[in-house]
Protein backbone atom coordinates (compact mmCIF):
# COMPACT_ATOMS: atom_id res chain seq x y z
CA UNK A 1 61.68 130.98 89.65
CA UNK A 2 58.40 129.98 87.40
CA UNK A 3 56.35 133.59 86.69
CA UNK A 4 53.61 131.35 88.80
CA UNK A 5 55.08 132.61 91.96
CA UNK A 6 56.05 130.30 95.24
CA UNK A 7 53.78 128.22 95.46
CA UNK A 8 54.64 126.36 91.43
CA UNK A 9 58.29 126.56 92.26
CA UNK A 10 57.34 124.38 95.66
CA UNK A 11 55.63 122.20 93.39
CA UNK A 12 58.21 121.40 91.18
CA UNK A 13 61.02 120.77 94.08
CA UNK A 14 59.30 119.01 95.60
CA UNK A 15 58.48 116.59 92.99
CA UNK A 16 62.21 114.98 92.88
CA UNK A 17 61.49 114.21 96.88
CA UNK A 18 58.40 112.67 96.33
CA UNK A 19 60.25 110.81 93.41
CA UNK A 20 63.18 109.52 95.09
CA UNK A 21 60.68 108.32 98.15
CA UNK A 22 58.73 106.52 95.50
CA UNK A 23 62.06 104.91 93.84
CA UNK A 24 62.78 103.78 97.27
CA UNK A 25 59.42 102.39 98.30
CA UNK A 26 58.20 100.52 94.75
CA UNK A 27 59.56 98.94 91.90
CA UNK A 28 61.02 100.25 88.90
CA UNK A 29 57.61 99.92 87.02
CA UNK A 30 55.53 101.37 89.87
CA UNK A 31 57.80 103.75 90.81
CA UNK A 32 58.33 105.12 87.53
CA UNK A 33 54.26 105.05 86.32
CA UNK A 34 53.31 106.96 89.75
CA UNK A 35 55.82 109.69 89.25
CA UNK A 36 54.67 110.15 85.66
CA UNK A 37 51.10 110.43 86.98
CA UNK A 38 51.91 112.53 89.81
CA UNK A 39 53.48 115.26 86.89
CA UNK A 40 50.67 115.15 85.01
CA UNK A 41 48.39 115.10 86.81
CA UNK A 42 48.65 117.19 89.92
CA UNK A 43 52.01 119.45 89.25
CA UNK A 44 50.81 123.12 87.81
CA UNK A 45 50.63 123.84 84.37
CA UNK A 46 50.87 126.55 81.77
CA UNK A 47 53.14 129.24 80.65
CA UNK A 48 53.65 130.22 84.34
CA UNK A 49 54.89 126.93 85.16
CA UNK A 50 58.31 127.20 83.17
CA UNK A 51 61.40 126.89 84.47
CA UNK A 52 63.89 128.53 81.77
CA UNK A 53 67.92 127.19 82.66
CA UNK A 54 70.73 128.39 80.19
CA UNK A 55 71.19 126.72 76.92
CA UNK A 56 68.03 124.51 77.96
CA UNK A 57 64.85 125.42 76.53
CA UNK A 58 61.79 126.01 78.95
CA UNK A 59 60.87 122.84 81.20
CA UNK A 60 57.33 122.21 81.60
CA UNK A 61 56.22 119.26 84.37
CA UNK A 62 56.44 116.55 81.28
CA UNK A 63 60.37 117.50 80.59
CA UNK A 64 61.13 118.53 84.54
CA UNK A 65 59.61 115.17 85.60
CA UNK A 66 61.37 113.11 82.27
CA UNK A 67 64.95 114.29 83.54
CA UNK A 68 64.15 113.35 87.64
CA UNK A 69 62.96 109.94 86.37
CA UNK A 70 65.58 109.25 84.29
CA UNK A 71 68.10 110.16 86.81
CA UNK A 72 66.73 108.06 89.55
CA UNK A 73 66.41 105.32 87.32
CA UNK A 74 70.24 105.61 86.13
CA UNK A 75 70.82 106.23 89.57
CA UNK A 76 69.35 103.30 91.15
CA UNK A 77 68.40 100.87 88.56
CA UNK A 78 71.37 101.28 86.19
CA UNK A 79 71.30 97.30 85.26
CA UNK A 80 67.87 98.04 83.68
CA UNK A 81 69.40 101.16 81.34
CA UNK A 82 72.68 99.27 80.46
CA UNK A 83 70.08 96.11 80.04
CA UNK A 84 68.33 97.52 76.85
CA UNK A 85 72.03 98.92 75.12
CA UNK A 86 70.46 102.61 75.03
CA UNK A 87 70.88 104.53 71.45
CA UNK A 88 70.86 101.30 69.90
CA UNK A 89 67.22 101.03 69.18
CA UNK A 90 64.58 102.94 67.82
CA UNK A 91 65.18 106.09 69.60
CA UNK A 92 68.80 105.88 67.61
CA UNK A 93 66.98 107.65 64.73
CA UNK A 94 65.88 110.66 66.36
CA UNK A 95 69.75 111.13 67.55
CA UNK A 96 70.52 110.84 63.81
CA UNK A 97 67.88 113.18 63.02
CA UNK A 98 69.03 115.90 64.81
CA UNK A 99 71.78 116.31 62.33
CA UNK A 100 69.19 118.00 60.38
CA UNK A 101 69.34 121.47 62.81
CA UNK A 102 72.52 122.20 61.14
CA UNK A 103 69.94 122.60 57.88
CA UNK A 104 67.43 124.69 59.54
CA UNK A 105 70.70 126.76 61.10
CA UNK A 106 72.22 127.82 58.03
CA UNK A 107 68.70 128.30 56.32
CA UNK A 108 67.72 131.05 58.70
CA UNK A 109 70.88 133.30 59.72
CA UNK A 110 69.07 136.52 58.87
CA UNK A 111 66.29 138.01 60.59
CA UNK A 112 62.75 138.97 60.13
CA UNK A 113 61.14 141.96 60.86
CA UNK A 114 57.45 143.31 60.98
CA UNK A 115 55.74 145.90 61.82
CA UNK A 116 56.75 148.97 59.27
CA UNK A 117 53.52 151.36 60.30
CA UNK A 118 56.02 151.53 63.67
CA UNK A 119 58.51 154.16 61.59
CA UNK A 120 55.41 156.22 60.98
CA UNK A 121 53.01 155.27 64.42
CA UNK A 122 54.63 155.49 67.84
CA UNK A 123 51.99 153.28 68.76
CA UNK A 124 52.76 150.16 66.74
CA UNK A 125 55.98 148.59 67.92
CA UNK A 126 58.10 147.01 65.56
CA UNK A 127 58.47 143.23 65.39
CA UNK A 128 61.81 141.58 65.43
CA UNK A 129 62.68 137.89 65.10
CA UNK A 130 65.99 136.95 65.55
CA UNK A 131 67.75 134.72 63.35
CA UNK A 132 68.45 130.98 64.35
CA UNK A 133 72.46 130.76 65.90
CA UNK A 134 74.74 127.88 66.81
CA UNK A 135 73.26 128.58 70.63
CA UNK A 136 69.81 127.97 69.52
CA UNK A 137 70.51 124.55 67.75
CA UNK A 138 72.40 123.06 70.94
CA UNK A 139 69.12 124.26 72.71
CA UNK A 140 67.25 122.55 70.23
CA UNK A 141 69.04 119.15 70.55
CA UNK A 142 68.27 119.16 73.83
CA UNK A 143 64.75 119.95 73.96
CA UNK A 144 64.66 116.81 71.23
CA UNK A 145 66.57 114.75 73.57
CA UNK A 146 64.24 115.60 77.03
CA UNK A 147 60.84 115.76 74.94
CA UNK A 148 61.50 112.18 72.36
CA UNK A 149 64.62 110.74 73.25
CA UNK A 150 64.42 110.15 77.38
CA UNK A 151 60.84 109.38 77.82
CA UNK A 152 61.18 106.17 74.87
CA UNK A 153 64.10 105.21 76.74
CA UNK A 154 62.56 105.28 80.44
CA UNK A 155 59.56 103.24 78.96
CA UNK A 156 62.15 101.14 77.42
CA UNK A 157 64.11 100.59 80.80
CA UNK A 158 60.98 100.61 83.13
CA UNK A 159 58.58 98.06 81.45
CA UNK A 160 60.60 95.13 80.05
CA UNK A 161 58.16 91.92 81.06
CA UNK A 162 54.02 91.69 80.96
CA UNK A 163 53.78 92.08 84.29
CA UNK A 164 55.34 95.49 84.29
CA UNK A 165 52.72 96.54 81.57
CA UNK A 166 50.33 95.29 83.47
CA UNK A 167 50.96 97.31 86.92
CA UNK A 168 51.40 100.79 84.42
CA UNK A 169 47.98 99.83 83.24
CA UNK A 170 46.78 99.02 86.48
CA UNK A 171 48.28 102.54 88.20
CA UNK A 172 47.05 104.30 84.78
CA UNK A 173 43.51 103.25 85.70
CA UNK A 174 43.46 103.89 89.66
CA UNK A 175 44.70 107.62 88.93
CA UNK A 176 41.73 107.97 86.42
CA UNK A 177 39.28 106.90 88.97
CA UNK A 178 40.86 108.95 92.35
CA UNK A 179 40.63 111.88 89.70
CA UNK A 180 37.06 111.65 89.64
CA UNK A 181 36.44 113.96 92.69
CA UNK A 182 38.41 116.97 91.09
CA UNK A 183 36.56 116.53 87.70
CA UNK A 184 32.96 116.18 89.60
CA UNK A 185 34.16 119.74 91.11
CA UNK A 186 35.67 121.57 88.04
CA UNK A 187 32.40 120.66 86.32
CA UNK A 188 29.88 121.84 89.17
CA UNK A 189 31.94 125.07 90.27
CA UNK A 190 33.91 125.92 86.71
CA UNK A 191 37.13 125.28 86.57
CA UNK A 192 38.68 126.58 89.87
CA UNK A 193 40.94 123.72 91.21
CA UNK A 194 44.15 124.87 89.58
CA UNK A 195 43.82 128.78 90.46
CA UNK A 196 42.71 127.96 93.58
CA UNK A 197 45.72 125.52 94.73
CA UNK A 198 48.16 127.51 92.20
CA UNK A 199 46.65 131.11 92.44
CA UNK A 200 46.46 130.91 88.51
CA UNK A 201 44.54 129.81 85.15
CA UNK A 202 46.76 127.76 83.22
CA UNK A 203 45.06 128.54 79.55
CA UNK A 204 44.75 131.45 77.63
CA UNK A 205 41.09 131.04 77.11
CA UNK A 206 38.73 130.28 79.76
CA UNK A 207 35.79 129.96 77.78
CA UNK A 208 36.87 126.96 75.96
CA UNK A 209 35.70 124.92 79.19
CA UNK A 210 32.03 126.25 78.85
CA UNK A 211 30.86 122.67 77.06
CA UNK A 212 26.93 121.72 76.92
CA UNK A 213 25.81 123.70 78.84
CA UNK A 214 28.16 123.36 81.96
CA UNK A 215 31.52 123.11 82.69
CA UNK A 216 34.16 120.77 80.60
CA UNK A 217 36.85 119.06 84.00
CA UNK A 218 40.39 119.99 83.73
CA UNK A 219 42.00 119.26 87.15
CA UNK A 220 45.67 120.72 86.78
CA UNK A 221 46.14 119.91 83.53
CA UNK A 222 46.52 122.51 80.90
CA UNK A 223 42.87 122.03 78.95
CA UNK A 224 40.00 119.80 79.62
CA UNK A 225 41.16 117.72 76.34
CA UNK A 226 44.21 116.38 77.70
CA UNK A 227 42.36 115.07 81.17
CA UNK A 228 39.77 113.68 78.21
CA UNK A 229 42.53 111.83 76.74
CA UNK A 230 43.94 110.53 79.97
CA UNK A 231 40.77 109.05 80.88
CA UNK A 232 40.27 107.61 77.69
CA UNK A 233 44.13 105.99 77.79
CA UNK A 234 42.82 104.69 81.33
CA UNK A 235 40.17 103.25 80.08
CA UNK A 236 41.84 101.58 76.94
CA UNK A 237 44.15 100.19 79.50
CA UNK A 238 41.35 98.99 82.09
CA UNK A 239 40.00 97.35 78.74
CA UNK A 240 43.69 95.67 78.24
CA UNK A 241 43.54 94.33 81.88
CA UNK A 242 40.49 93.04 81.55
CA UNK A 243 41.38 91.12 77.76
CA UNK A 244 44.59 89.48 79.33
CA UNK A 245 42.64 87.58 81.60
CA UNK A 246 42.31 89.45 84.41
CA UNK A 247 38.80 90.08 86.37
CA UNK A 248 40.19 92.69 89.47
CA UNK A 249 41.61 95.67 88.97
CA UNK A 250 43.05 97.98 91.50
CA UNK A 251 40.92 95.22 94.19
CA UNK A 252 37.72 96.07 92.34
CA UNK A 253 35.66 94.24 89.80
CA UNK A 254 36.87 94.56 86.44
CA UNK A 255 33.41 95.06 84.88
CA UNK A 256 32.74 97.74 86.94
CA UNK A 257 35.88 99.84 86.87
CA UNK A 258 35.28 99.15 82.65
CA UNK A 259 31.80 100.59 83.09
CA UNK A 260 32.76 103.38 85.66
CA UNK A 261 35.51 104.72 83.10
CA UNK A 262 33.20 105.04 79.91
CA UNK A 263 31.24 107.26 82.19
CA UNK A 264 34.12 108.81 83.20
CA UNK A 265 35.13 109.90 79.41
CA UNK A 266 31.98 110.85 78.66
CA UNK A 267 31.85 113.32 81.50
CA UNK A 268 35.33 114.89 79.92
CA UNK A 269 32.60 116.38 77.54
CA UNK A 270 35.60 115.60 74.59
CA UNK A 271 33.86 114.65 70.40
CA UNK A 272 37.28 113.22 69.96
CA UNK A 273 37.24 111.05 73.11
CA UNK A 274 33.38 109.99 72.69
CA UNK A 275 34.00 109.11 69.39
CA UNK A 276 37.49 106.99 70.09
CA UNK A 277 35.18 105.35 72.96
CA UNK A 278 31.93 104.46 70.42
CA UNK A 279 35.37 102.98 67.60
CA UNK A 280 37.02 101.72 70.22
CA UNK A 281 34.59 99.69 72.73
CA UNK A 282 33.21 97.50 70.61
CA UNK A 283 36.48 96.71 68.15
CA UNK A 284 38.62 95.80 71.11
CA UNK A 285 35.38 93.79 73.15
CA UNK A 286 33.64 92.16 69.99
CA UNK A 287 35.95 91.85 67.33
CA UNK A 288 38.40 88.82 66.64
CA UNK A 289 42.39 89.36 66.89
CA UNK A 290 42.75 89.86 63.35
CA UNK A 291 40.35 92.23 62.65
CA UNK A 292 41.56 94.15 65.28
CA UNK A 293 44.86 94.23 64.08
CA UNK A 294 44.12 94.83 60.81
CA UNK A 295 41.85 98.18 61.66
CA UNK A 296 45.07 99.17 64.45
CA UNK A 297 47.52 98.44 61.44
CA UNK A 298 45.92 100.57 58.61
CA UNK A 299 45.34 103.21 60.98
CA UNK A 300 48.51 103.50 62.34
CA UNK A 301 49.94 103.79 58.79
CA UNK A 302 47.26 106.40 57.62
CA UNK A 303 48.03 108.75 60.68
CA UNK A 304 51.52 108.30 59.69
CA UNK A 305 51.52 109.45 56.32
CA UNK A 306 48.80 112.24 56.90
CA UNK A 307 51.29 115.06 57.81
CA UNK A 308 53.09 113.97 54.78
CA UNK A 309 50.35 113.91 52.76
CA UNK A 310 49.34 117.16 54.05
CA UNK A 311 52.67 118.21 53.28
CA UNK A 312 52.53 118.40 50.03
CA UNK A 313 49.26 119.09 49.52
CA UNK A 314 47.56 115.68 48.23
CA UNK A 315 44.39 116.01 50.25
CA UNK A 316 41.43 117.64 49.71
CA UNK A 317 40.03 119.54 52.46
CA UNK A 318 36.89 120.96 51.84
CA UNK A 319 35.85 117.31 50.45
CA UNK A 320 35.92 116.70 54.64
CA UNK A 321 35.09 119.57 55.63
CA UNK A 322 31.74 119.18 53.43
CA UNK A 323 31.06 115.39 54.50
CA UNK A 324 31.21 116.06 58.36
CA UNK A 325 29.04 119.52 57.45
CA UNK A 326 25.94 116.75 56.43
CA UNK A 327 26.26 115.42 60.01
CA UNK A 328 27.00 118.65 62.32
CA UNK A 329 27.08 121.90 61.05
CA UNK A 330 29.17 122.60 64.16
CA UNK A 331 31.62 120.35 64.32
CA UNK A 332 32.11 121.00 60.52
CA UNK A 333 32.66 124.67 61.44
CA UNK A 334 35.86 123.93 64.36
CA UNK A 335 36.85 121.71 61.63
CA UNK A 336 37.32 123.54 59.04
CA UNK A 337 38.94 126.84 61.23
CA UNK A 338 41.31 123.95 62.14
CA UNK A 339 41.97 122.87 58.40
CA UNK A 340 42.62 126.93 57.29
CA UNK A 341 45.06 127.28 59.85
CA UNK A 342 46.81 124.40 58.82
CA UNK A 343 46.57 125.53 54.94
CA UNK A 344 48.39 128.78 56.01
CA UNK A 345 51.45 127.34 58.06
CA UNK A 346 51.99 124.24 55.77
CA UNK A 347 52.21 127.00 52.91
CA UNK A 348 54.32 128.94 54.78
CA UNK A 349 56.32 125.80 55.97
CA UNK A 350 56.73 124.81 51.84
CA UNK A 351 58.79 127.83 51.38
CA UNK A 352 61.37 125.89 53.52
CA UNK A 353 60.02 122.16 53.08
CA UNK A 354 63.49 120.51 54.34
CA UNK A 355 64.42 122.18 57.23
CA UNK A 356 61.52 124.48 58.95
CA UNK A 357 62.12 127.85 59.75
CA UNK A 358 63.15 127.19 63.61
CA UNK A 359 62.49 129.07 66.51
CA UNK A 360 61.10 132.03 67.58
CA UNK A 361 57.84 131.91 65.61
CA UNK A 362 59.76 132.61 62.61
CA UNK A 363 57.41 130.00 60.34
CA UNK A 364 54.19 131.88 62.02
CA UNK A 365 51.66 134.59 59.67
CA UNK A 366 52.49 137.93 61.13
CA UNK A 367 50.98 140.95 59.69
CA UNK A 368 53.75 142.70 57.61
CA UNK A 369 52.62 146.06 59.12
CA UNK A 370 51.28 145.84 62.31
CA UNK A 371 53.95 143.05 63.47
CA UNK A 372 51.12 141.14 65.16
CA UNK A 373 51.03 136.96 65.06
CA UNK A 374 48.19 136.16 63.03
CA UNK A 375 48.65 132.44 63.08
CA UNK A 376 46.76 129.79 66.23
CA UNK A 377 48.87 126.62 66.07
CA UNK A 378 46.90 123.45 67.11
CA UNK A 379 48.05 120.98 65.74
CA UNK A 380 51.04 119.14 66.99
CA UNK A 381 52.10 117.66 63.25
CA UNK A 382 51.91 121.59 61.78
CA UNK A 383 53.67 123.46 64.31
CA UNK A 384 56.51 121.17 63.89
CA UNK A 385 56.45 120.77 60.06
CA UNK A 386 56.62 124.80 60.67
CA UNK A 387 59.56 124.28 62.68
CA UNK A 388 61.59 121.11 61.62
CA UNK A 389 60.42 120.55 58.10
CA UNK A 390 60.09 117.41 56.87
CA UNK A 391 63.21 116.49 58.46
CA UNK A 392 62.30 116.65 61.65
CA UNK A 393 58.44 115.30 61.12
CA UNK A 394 59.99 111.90 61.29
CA UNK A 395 61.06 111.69 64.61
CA UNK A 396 57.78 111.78 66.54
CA UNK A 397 55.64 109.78 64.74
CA UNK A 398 58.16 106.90 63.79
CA UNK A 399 58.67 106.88 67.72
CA UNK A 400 55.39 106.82 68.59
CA UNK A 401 53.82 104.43 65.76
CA UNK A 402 56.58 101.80 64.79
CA UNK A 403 55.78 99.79 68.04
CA UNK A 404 52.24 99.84 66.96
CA UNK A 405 52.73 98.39 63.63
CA UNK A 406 54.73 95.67 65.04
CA UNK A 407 52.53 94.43 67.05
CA UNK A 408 49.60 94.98 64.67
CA UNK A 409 51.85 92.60 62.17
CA UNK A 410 53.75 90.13 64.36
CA UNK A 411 50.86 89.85 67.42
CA UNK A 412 50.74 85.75 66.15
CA UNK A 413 54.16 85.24 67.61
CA UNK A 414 52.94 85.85 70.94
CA UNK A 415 53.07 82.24 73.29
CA UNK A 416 49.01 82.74 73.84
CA UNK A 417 45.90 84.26 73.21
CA UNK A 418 45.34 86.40 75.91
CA UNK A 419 48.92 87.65 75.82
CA UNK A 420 48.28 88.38 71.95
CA UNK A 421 45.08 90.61 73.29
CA UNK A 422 46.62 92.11 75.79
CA UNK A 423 49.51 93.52 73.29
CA UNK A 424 46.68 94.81 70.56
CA UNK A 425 44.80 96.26 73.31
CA UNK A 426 47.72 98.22 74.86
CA UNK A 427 48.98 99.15 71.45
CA UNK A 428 46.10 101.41 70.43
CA UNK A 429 47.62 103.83 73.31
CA UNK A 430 50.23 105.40 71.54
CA UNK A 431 48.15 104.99 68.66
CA UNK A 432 45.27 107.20 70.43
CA UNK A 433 48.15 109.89 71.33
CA UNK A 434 49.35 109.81 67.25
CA UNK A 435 45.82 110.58 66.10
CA UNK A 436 45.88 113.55 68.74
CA UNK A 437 48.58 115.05 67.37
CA UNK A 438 47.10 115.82 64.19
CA UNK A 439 44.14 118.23 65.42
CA UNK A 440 45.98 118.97 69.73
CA UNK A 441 49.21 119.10 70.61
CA UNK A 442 51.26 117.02 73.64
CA UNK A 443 51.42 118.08 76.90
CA UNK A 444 52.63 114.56 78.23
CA UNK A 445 55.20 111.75 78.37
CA UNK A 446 52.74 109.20 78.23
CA UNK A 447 52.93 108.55 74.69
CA UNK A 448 56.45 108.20 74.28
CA UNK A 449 56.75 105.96 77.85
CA UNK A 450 53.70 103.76 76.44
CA UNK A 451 55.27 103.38 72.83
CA UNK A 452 58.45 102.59 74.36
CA UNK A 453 57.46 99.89 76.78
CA UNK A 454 54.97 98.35 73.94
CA UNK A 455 58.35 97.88 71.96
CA UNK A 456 60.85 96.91 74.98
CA UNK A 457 57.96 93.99 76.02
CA UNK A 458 57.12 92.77 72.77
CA UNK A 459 60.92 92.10 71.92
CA UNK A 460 61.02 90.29 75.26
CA UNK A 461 58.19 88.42 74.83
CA UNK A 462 58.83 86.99 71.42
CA UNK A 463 62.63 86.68 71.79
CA UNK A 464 63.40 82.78 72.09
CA UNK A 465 66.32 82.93 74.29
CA UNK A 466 64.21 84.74 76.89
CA UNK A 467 61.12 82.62 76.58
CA UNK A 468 62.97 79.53 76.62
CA UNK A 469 65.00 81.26 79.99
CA UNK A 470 61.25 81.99 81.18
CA UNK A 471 59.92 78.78 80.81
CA UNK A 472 63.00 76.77 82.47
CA UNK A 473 62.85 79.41 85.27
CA UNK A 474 58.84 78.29 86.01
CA UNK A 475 59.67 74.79 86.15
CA UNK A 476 62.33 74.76 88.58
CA UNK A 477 60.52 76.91 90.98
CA UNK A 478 60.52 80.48 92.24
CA UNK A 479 63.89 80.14 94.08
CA UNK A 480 66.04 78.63 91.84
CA UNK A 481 68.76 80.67 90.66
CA UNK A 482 70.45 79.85 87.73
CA UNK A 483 74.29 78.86 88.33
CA UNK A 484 76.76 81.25 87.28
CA UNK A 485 79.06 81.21 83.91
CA UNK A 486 81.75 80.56 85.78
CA UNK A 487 82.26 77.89 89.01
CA UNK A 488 83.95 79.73 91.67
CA UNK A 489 87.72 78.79 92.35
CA UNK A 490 88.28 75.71 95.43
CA UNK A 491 88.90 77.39 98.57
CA UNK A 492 93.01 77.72 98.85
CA UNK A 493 94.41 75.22 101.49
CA UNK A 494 95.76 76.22 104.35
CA UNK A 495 99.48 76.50 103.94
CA UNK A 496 101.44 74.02 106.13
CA UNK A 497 103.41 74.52 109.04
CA UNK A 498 107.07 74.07 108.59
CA UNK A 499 108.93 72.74 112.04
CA UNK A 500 111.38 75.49 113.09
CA UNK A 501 114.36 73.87 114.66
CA UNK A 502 115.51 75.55 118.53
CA UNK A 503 118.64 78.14 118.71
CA UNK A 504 121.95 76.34 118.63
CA UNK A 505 123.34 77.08 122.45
């Protein structure tokens, strides 16, 4: 049982009910976008909210809900899975990648210890971190397979036409807006809604939701920056909706809901998300296709080659650090506590630049005397540079911004203009989620779902075959149904009757 107590572990067995209910009820798309929601947004969160199985790292709602979805879609839509040949697309490299634990394994077979005042202070405990074993790498591959692997291939399996894109953007935005109750209360009352439904606070630090002079919304998510994220992915995807053509969303009026969201983000009191909001707005509502793509393409290659860059230190910090210190002091000041932290685990990453150092908080700054962790990861691209080396750094960010470049490049082959729109539009999601990972870390399966449908529906929409299948499907009317391969056999004939002659007397 989760240290949370009863009421977490309810939570969490529940959710496979409410999941199988929702399988039964919707389609694949909606179905699979409302339990992914539902995780995120209303299952508990934190270190409390762990469940920890044998030989399977810790499951936090994103990889508890990634395994029930995946099961009920094997379960019930299996034609979809065996549809899109699994481990024969882009999630094939991060299966090949993991190869590269065997590296970090037999770099790290002896173990570290801190701590030495402890053989002269019985105060001071001493500090031992195990070395990495054959058991921890099989862990590993499967933390790599529930946290990359299974959430690119439900968005692959889920979301395979524009119209399924279009209901996950639609179900996106209507959880953003029924959210804005809880995040009207967390700001007028502090942050209470978790502890008080949960009977816990799921972060470490309670003052980091003290913002402006109030209260920064959280909901039950694990910090108030990842419900500022999700509001600004609903509103990039209320902006998608609204460039493919469409003027209701959700029953409402588009330019409303569009309006009603940017106030929405702003409330999450996030820089990050008012500042992808000011970029953002007026690229995707004023700008022509190619400039759009252009500014999504060079970004999406920058953000992919920063950790690299970083890496092996060919960037200049305190040049940044000093040109955002001209416009806030303050902001310059978070920055640059972000940019020493990474300067000290990189370094300490460079000792083993291939591989990482593993698990266990082995790559981590301890104090060689008093055993204590010195060392605040933030960063999503760090910690796992720490932990994978460059190796493993590939995985992620190929996953998550590959899609995006295709689209940024190939957008013209698209039948139309609003479809082409549309794609850009929906692209920068996964983008927004790669940029995050640089300064926050991921709590959520969004980014990997969202990067894998972008790919699955972009193949589908330019492939000829199914276009041309499409288009002959349209004119012959909703219910025709193509004829089968094969003509089915003439029925047999009835065998005839031979005359039996009577008994000889």
């Amino acid at each position: 049982m989760p240290d949370g107590g009863f009421p977490v572990f309810l939570a969490f067995i529940l959710f496979p009910l409410v999941t199988r209910f929702l399988f039964r009820q919707y389609s694949l798309p909606a179905a699979t976008i409302l339990s992914v929601v539902i995780a995120e947004m209303y299952l508990p969160s934190g270190e409390d909210a762990l469940f920890d199985f044998p030989m399977v790292p810790p499951l936090g709602k994103a990889q508890w809900s990634a395994v029930i979805i995946i099961y009920f879609i094997y379960q019930r839509h299996w034609k979809s899975l065996r549809k899109i040949r699994p481990l024969r697309g882009l999630e094939l490299l991060p299966m090949v990648l993991l190869v590269g634990w065997f590296g970090t394994w037999k770099e790290n077979t002896e173990p570290l210890i801190y701590g030495l005042y402890a053989y002269e202070t019985p105060d001071i405990s001493l500090t031992v971190l195990p070395a990495i074993t054959l058991y921890d790498i099989i862990s590993e591959w499967i933390r790599e397979i529930i946290h990359l692997i299974i959430p690119f291939l439900i968005g692959r399996a889920a979301f395979q036409r524009k119209s399924d894109i279009t209901a996950m953007c639609t179900i996106i935005v209507a959880a953003g807006l029924v959210y804005i109750p809880i995040m009207f209360l967390d700001m007028r009352l502090g942050p209470i809604v978790h502890s008080s439904v949960y009977g816990y606070y799921p972060h470490e630090d309670i003052s980091q939701t003290i913002r402006w002079g109030g209260f920064r919304p959280q909901g039950f998510m694990l910090h108030g920056l990842v419900l500022a994220r999700y509001q600004l992915v609903a509103f990039i995807c209320a902006v998608a909706l609204y460039n493919s053509g469409l003027r209701t969303i959700w029953s409402l009026n588009a330019n409303m809901v569009l309006r009603t969201m940017m106030v929405v983000v702003v409330f999450g009191k996030s820089m990050g998300a008012i500042i992808f909001l000011i970029v953002l707005g007026p690229l995707l509502f004023f700008t022509s296709i190619k400039t759009q793509a252009k500014t999504i393409l060079v970004t999406a290659i920058l953000v992919l080659g920063y950790p690299y860059v970083r890496a092996f230190k060919l960037l200049d910090i305190d040049t940044v650090v000093g040109v955002v210190a001209k416009y806030s002091p303050q902001r310059a000041q978070s920055l640059g506590y972000r940019f020493r932290n990474e300067n000290e685990l990189s370094s300490r990453a460079r000792e083993k630049i291939w591989f990482g150092w593993g698990g266990y908080a082995r790559g981590h700054i301890w104090d060689k005397w008093l055993g204590v962790n010195l060392s605040t990861v933030d960063g999503y691209w760090v910690g796992r540079f720490n932990m994978t080396g460059i190796f493993g750094l590939v995985a992620p960010f190929v996953l998550m911004l590959f899609p995006v470049i295709r689209i940024a490049r190939n957008y013209k082959k698209l039948p139309n203009r609003n479809d082409q729109r549309f794609m850009i539009a929906f692209s920068v999601v996964p983008l927004i989620y790669a940029v995050e990972c640089i300064p926050n870390a991921i709590f959520t399966n969004l980014p990997f779902i969202t990067a894998g449908a972008a790919w699955q529906v972009f193949s589908n929409m330019t492939n000829p075959k199914i276009i041309a299948a499409e288009k002959h499907q349209q004119q012959m009317g909703p219910n025709y149904y193509p004829p089968p391969l094969h003509p089915p056999h003439p029925p047999s004939l009835p065998h005839p009757k031979i005359p039996t002659r009577g008994r000889r007397s």
